[in-house]
N, C-alpha and C. Protein backbone atom coordinates (compact mmCIF):
# COMPACT_ATOMS: atom_id res chain seq x y z
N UNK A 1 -24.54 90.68 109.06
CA UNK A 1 -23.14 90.38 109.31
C UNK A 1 -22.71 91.10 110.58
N UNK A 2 -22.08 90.18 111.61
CA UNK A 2 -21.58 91.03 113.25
C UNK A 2 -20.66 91.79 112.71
N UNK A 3 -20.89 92.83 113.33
CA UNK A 3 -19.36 93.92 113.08
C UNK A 3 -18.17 93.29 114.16
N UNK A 4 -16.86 92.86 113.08
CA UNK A 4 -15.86 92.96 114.86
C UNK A 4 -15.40 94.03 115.13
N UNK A 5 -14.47 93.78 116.28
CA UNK A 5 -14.06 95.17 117.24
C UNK A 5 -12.90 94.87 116.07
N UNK A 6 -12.32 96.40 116.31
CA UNK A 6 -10.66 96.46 115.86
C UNK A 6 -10.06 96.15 117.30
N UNK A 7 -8.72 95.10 116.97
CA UNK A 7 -7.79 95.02 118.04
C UNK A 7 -7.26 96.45 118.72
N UNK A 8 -6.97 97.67 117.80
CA UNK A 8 -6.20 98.86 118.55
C UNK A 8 -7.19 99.88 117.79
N UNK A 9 -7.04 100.82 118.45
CA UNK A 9 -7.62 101.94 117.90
C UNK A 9 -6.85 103.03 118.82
N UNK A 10 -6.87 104.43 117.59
CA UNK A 10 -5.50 105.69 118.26
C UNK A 10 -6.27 106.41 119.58
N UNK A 11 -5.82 106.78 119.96
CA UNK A 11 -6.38 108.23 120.48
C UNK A 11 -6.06 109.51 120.09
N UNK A 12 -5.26 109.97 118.88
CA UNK A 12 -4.45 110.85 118.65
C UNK A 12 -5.85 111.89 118.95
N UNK A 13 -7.09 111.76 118.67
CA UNK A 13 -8.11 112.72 119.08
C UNK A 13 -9.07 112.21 119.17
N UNK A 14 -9.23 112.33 121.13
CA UNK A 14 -10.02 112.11 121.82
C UNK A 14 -11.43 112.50 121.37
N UNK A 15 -11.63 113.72 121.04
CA UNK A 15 -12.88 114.37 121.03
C UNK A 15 -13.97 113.95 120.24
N UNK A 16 -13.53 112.86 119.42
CA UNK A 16 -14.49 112.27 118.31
C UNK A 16 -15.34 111.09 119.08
N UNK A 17 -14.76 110.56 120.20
CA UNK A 17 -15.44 109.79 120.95
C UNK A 17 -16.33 110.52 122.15
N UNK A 18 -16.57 111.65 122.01
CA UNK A 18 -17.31 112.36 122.59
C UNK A 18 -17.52 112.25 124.15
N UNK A 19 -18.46 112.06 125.07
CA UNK A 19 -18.92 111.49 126.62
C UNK A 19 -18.64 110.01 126.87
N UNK A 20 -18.46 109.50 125.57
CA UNK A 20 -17.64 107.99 125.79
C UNK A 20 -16.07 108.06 125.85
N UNK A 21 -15.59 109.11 126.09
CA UNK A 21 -14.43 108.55 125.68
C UNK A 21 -13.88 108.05 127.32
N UNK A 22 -14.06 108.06 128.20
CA UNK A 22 -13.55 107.00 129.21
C UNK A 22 -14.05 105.43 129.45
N UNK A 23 -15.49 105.44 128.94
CA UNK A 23 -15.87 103.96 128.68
C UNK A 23 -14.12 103.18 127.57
N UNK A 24 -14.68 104.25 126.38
CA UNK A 24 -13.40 103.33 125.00
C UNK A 24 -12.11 103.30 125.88
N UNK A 25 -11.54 103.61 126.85
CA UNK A 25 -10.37 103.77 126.89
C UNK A 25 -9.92 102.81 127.83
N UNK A 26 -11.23 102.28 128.80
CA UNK A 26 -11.52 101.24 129.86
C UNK A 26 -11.99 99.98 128.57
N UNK A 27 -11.86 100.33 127.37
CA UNK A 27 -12.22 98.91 126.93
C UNK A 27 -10.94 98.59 125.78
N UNK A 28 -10.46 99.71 125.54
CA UNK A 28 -9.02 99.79 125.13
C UNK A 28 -7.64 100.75 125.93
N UNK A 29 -7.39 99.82 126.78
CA UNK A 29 -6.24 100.32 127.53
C UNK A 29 -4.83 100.22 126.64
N UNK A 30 -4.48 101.67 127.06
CA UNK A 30 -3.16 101.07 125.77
C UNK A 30 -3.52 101.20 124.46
N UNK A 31 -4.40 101.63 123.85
CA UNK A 31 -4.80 101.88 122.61
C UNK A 31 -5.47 100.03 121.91
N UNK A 32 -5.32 99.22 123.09
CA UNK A 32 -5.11 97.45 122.91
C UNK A 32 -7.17 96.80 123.53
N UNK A 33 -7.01 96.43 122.60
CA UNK A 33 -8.95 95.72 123.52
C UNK A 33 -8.34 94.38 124.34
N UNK A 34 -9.28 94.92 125.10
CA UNK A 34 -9.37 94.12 126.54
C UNK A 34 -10.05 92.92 126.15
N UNK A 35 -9.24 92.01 126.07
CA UNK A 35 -10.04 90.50 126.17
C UNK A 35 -11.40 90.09 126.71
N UNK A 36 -11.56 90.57 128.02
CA UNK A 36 -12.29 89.94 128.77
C UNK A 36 -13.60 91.15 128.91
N UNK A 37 -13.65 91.84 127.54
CA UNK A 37 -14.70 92.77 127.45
C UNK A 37 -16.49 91.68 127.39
N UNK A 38 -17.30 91.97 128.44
CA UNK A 38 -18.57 91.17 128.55
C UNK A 38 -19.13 91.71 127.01
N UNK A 39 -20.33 91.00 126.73
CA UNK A 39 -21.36 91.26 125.52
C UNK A 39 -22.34 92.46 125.36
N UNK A 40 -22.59 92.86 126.62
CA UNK A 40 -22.69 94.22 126.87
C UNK A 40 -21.94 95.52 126.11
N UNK A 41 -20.89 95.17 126.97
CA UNK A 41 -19.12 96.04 126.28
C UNK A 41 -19.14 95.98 124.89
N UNK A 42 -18.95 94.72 124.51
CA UNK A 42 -18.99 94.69 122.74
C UNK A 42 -19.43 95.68 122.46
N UNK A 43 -21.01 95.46 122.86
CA UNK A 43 -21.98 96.18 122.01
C UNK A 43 -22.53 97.77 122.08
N UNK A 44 -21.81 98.41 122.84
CA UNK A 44 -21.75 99.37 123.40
C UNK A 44 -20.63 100.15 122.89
N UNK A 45 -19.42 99.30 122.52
CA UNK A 45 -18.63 99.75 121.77
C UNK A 45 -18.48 99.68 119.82
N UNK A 46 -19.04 99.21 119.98
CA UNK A 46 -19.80 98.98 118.60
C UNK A 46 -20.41 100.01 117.70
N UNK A 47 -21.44 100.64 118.85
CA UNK A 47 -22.00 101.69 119.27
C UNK A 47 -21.99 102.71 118.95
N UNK A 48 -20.59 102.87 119.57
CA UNK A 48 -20.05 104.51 119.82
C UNK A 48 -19.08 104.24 118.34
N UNK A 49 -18.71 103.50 118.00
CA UNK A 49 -17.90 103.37 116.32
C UNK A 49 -18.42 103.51 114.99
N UNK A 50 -19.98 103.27 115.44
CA UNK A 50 -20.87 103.36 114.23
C UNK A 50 -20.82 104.59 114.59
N UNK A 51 -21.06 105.29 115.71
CA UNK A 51 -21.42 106.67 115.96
C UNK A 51 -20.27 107.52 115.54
N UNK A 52 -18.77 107.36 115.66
CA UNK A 52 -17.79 108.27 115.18
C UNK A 52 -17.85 107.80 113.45
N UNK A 53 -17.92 106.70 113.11
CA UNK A 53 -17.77 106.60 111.90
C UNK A 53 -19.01 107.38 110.96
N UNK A 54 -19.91 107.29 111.64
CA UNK A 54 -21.20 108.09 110.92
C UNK A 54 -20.84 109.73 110.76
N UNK A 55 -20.41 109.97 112.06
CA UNK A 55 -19.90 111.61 112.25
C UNK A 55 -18.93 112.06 111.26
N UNK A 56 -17.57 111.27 110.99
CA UNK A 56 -16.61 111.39 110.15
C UNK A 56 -17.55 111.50 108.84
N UNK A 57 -18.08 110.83 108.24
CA UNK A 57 -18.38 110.62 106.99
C UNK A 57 -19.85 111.83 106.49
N UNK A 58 -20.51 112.06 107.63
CA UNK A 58 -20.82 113.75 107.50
C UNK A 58 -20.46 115.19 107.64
N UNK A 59 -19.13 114.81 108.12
CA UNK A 59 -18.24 115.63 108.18
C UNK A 59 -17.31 115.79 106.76
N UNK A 60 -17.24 114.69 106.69
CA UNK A 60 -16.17 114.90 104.96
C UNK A 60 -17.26 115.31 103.98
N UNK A 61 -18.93 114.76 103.99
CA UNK A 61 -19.53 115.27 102.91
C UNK A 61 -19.61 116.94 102.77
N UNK A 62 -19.96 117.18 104.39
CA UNK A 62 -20.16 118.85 104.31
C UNK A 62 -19.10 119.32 104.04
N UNK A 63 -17.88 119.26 104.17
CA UNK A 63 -16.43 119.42 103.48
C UNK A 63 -16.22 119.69 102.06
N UNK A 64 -17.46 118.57 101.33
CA UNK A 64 -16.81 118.35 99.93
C UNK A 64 -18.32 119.35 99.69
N UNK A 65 -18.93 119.54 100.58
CA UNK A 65 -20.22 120.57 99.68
C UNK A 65 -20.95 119.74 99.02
N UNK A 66 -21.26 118.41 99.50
CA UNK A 66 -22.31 117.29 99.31
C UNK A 66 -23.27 117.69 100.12
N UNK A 67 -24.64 117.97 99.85
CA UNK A 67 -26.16 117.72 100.19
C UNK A 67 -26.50 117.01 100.73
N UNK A 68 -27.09 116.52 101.80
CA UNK A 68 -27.65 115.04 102.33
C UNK A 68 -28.89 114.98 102.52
């Protein structure tokens, strides 16, 4: 199943997007995705979302004192 993009995404903290975060911000100006992002872009941003979302969710386990 393709993952889609989210239309907006915050910046309230930058730092979770790590050395990407000026690519995401050139592909969401305005917190808004850029239409005319190439297939490249997609997937690159895709990317870096699996990558914060993976981070978040080892972050809440070591939080809760879950083992991995």
């Amino acid at each position: 199943m393709e993952m889609d993009l989210p239309q907006t995404i915050s910046f309230s903290n930058e730092t979770i997007y790590g050395a990407e975060i000026n690519f995401v911000k050139e592909c969401y100006p305005e917190g808004e995705l850029k239409n005319e992002l190439t297939a490249r872009e997609r997937q690159k941003v895709k990317i870096i979302l699996k990558e914060v979302a993976y981070a978040k969710f080892i972050e809440q386990q070591e939080n809760e004192g879950i083992d991995l």
